[in-house]
C-alpha atoms as a PDB file:
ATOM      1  CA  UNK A   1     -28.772  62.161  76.188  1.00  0.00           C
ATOM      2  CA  UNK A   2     -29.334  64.120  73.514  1.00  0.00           C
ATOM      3  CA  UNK A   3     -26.234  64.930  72.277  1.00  0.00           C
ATOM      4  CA  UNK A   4     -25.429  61.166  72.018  1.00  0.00           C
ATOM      5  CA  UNK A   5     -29.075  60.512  69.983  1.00  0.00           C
ATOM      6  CA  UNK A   6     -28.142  63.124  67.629  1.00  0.00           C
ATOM      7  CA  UNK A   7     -24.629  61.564  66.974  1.00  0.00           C
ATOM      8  CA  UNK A   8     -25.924  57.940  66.667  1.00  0.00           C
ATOM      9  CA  UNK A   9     -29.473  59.011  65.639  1.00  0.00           C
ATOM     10  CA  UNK A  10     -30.529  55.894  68.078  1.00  0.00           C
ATOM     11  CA  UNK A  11     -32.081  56.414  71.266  1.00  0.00           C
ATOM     12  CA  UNK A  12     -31.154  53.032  72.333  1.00  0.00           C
ATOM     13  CA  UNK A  13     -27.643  53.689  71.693  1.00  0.00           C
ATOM     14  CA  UNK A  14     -27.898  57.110  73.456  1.00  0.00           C
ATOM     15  CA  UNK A  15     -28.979  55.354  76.518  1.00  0.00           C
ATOM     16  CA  UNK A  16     -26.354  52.701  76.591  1.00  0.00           C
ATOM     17  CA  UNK A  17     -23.697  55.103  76.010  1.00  0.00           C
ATOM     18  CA  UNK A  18     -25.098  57.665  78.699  1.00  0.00           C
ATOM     19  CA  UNK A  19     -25.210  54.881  81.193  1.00  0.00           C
ATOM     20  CA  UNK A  20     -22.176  52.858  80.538  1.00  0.00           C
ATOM     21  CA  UNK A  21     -20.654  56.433  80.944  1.00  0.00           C
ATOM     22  CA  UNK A  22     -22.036  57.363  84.766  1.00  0.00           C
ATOM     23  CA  UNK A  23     -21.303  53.453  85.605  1.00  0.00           C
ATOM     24  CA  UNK A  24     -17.640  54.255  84.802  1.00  0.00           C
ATOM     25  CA  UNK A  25     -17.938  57.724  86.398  1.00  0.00           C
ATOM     26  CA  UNK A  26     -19.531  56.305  89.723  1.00  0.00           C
ATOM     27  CA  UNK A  27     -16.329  54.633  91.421  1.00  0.00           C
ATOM     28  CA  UNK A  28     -14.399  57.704  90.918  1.00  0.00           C
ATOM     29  CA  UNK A  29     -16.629  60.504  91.221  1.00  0.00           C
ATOM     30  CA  UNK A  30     -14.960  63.900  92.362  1.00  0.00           C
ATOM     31  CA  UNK A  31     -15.753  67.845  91.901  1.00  0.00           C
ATOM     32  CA  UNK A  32     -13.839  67.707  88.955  1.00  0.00           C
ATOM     33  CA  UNK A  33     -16.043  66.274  86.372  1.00  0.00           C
ATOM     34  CA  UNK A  34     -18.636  69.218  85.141  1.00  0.00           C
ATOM     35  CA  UNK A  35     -20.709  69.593  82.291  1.00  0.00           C
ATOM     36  CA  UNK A  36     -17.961  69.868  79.955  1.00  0.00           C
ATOM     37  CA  UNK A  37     -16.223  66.870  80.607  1.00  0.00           C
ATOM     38  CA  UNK A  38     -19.895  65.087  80.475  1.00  0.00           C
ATOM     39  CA  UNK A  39     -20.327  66.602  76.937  1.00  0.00           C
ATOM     40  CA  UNK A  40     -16.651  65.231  76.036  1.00  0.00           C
ATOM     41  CA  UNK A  41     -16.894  62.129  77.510  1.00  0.00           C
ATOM     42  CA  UNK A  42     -19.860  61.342  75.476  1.00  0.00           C
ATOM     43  CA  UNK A  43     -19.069  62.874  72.405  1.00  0.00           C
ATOM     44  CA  UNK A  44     -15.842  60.651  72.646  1.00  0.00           C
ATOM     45  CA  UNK A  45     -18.067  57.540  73.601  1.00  0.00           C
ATOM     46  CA  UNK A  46     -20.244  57.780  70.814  1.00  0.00           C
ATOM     47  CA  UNK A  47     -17.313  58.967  68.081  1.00  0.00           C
ATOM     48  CA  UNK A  48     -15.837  55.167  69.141  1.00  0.00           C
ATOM     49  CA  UNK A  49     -19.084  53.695  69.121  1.00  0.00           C
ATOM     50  CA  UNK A  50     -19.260  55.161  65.358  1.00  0.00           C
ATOM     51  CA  UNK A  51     -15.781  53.904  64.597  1.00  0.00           C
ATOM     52  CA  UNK A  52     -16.875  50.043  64.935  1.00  0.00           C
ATOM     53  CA  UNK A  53     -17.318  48.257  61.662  1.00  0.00           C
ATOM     54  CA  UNK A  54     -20.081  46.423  63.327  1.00  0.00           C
ATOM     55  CA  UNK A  55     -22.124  49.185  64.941  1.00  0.00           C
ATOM     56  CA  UNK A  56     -21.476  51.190  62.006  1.00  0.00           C
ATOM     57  CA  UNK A  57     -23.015  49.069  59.790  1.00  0.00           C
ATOM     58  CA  UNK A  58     -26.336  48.413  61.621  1.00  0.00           C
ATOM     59  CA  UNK A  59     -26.454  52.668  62.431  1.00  0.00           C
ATOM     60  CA  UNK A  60     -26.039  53.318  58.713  1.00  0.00           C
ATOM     61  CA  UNK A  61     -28.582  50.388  57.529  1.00  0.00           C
ATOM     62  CA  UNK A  62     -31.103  51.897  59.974  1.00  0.00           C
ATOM     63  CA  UNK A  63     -30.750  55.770  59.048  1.00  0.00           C
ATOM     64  CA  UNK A  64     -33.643  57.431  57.906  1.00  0.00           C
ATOM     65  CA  UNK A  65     -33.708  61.007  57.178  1.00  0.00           C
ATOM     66  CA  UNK A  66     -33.896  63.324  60.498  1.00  0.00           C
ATOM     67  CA  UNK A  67     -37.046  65.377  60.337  1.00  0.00           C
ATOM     68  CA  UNK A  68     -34.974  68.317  61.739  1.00  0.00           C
ATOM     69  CA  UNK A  69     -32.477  70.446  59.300  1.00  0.00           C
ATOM     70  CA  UNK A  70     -28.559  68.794  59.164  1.00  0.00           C
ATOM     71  CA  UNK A  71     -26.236  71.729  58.074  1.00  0.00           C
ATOM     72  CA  UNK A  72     -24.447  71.169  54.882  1.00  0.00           C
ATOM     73  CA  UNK A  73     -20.730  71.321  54.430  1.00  0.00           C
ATOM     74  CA  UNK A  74     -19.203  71.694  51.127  1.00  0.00           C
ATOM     75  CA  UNK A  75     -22.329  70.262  49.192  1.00  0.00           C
ATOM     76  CA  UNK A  76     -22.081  67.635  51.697  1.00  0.00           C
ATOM     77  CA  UNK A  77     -24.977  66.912  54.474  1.00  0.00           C
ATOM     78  CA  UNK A  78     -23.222  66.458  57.965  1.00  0.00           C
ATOM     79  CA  UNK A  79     -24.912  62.805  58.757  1.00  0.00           C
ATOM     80  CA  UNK A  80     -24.204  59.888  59.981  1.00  0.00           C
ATOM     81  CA  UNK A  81     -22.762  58.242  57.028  1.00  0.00           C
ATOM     82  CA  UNK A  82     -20.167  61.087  56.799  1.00  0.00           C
ATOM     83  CA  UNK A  83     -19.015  61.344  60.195  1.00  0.00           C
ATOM     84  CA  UNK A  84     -18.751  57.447  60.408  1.00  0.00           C
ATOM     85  CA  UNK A  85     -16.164  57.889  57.220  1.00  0.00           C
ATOM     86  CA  UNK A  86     -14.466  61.180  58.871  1.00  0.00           C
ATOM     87  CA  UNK A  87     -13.940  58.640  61.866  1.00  0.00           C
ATOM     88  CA  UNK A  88     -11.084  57.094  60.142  1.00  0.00           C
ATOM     89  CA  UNK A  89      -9.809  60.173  58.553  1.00  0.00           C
ATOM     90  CA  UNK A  90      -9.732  62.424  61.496  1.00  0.00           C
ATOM     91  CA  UNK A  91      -8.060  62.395  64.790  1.00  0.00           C
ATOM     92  CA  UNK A  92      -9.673  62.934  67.719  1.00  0.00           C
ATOM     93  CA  UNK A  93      -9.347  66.677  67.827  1.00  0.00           C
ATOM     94  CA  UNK A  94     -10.660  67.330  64.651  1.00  0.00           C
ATOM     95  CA  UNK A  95     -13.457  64.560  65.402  1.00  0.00           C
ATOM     96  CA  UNK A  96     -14.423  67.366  68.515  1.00  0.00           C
ATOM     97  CA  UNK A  97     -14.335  70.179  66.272  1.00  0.00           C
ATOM     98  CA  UNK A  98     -16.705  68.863  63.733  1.00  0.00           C
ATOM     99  CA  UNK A  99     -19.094  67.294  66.233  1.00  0.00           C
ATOM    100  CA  UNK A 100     -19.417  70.583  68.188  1.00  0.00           C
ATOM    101  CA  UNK A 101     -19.720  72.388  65.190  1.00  0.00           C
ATOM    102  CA  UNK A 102     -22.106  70.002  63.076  1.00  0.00           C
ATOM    103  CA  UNK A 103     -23.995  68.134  65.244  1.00  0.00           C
ATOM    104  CA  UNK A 104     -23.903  70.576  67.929  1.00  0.00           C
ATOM    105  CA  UNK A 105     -24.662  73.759  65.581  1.00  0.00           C
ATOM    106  CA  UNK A 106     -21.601  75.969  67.871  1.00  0.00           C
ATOM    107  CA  UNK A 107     -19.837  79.234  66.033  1.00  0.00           C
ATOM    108  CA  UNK A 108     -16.180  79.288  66.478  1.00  0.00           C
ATOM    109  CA  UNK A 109     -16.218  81.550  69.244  1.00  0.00           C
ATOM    110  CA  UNK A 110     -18.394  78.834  70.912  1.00  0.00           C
ATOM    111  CA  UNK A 111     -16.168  75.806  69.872  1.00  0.00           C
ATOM    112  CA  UNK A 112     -13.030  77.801  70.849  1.00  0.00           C
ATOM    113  CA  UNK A 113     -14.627  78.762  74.536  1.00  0.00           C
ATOM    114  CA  UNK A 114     -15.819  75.271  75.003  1.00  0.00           C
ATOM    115  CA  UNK A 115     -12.504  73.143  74.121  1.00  0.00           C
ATOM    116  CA  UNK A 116     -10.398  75.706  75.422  1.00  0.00           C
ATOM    117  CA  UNK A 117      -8.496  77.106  72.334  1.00  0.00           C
ATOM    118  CA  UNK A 118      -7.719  79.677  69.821  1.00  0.00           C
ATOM    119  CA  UNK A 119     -10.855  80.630  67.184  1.00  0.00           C
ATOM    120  CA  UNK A 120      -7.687  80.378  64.904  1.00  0.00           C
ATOM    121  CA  UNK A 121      -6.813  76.788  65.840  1.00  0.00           C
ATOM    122  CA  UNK A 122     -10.740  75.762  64.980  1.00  0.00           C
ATOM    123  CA  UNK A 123     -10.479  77.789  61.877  1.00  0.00           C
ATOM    124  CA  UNK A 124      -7.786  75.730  61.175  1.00  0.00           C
ATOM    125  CA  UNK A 125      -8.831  72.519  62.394  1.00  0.00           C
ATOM    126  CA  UNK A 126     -12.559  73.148  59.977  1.00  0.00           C
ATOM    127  CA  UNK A 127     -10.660  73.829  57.046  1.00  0.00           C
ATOM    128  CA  UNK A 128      -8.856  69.972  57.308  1.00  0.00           C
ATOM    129  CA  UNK A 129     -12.071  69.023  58.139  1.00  0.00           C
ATOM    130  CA  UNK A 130     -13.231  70.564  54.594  1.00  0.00           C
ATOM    131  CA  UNK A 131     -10.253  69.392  52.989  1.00  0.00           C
ATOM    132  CA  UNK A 132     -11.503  65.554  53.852  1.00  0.00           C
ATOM    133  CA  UNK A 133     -14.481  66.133  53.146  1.00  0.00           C
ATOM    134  CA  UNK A 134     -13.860  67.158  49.368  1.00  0.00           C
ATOM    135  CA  UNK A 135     -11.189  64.169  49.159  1.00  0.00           C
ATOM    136  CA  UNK A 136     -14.021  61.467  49.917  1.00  0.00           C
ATOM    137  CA  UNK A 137     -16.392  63.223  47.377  1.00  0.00           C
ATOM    138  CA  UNK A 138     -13.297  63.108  44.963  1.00  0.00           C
ATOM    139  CA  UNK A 139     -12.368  59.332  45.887  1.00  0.00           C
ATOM    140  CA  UNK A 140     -16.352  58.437  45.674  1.00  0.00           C
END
C-alpha cells in the first residue's frame, strides 16, 4: 500500500490498485509469489495506471506538494509529473529502475539485489534515465 500511494500520491488509487492486484492473485495463488513479486506487480500496476491519459490527467490536476523530501535528479524533482512523462520515454526496465531508486530511495547495490542484476546494468540503466530527463528539460 504504500509503495503504490507514493507512486500515485492517492490513497484511493493505492487501494484500488492493491486490491484489483490480490483479486487477480487469488485464483492462482501458489508459493511462488513473495514479497518481491508483490512489490513488482504493483510497481507495474501503478506505472500503467500512470501511463493513462485519463488518470494522468486527474493525478497531475490533484498534486499538491508531498510534505516529505522527493530526491532531485539533475535539477529535476522526481514527482509525479515527471515519472508520468518518463512513462512514455522509458521501457519497462528502466521504469523499475527509477521507481526503486526514486520513489523507493534504494542504492544500486539495493536495486541490483532486488531485480536481480548487475550494479553495472543499473548504473547503466540511471544514466538513460538522466539522459531523458535532461532531453525533456531541453524540449520544455
Amino acid at each position: 500500500m504504500r509503495k503504490a500511494e507514493r507512486i500515485l500520491r492517492s490513497r484511493e488509487d493505492a487501494v484500488d490498485v492493491v486490491h484489483a492486484l490480490f483479486v487477480d492473485l487469488i485464483p492462482r495463488w501458489s508459493r511462488d509469489v513473495d514479497l518481491p513479486y508483490l512489490y513488482r506487480a504493483v510497481t507495474n500496476r501503478c506505472l500503467n495506471l500512470l501511463r493513462d491519459g485519463k488518470t494522468r490527467a486527474r493525478l497531475l490536476e490533484r498534486e499538491q506538494p508531498v510534505p516529505q523530501a522527493r530526491v532531485r535528479l539533475e535539477d529535476e524533482v522526481v514527482g509525479t509529473k515527471l515519472i508520468a512523462q518518463l512513462t512514455e520515454r522509458l521501457d519497462q526496465a528502466h521504469l523499475e529502475v527509477l521507481v526503486c531508486r526514486f520513489v523507493d530511495d534504494m542504492t544500486q547495490e539495493e536495486i541490483a539485489d532486488h531485480l536481480g542484476l548487475s550494479r553495472k546494468t543499473i548504473g547503466k540503466r540511471l544514466d538513460k534515465i538522466r539522459a531523458e530527463v535532461v532531453a525533456l528539460r531541453e524540449a520544455a
